[in-house]
C-alpha atoms as a PDB file:
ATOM      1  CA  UNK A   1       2.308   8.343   0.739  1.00  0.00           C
ATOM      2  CA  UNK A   2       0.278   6.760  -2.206  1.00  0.00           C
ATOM      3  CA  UNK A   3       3.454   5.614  -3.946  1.00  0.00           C
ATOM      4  CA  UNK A   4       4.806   4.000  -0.920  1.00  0.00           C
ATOM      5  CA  UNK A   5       1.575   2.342   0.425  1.00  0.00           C
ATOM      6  CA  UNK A   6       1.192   0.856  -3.714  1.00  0.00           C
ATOM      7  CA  UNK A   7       4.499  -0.589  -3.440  1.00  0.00           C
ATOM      8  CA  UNK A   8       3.505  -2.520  -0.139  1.00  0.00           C
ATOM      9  CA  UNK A   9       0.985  -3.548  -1.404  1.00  0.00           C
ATOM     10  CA  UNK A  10       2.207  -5.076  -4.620  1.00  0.00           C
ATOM     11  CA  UNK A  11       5.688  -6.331  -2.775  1.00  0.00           C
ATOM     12  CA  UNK A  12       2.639  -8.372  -0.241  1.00  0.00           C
ATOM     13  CA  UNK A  13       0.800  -9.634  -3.083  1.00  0.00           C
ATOM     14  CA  UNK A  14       4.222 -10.696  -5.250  1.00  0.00           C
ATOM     15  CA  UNK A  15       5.008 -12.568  -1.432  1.00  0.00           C
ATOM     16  CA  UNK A  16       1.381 -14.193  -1.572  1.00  0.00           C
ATOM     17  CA  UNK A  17       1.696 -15.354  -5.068  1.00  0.00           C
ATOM     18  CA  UNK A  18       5.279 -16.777  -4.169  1.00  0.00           C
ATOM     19  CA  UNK A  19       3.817 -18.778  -1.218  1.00  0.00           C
ATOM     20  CA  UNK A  20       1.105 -19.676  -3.448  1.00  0.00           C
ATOM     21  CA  UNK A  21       3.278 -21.194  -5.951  1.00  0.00           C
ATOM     22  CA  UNK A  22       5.866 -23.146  -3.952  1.00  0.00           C
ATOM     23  CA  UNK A  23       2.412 -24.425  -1.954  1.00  0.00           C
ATOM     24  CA  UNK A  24       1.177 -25.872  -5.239  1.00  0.00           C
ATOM     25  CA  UNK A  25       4.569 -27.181  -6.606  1.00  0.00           C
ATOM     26  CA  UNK A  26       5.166 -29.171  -3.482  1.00  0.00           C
ATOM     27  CA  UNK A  27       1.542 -30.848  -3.656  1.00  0.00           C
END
């Protein structure tokens, strides 16, 4: 369970930082 909720976790925050990026580059 641990090792399934981490990998949610870091697969949402890799998605956040991704939005996060192409947000910046198109400003």
């Amino acid at each position: 369970m641990c090792i399934i909720s981490k990998k949610i976790i870091v697969s949402y925050m890799l998605h956040r930082l991704g939005s996060t990026i192409q947000e910046v580059s198109q400003m």
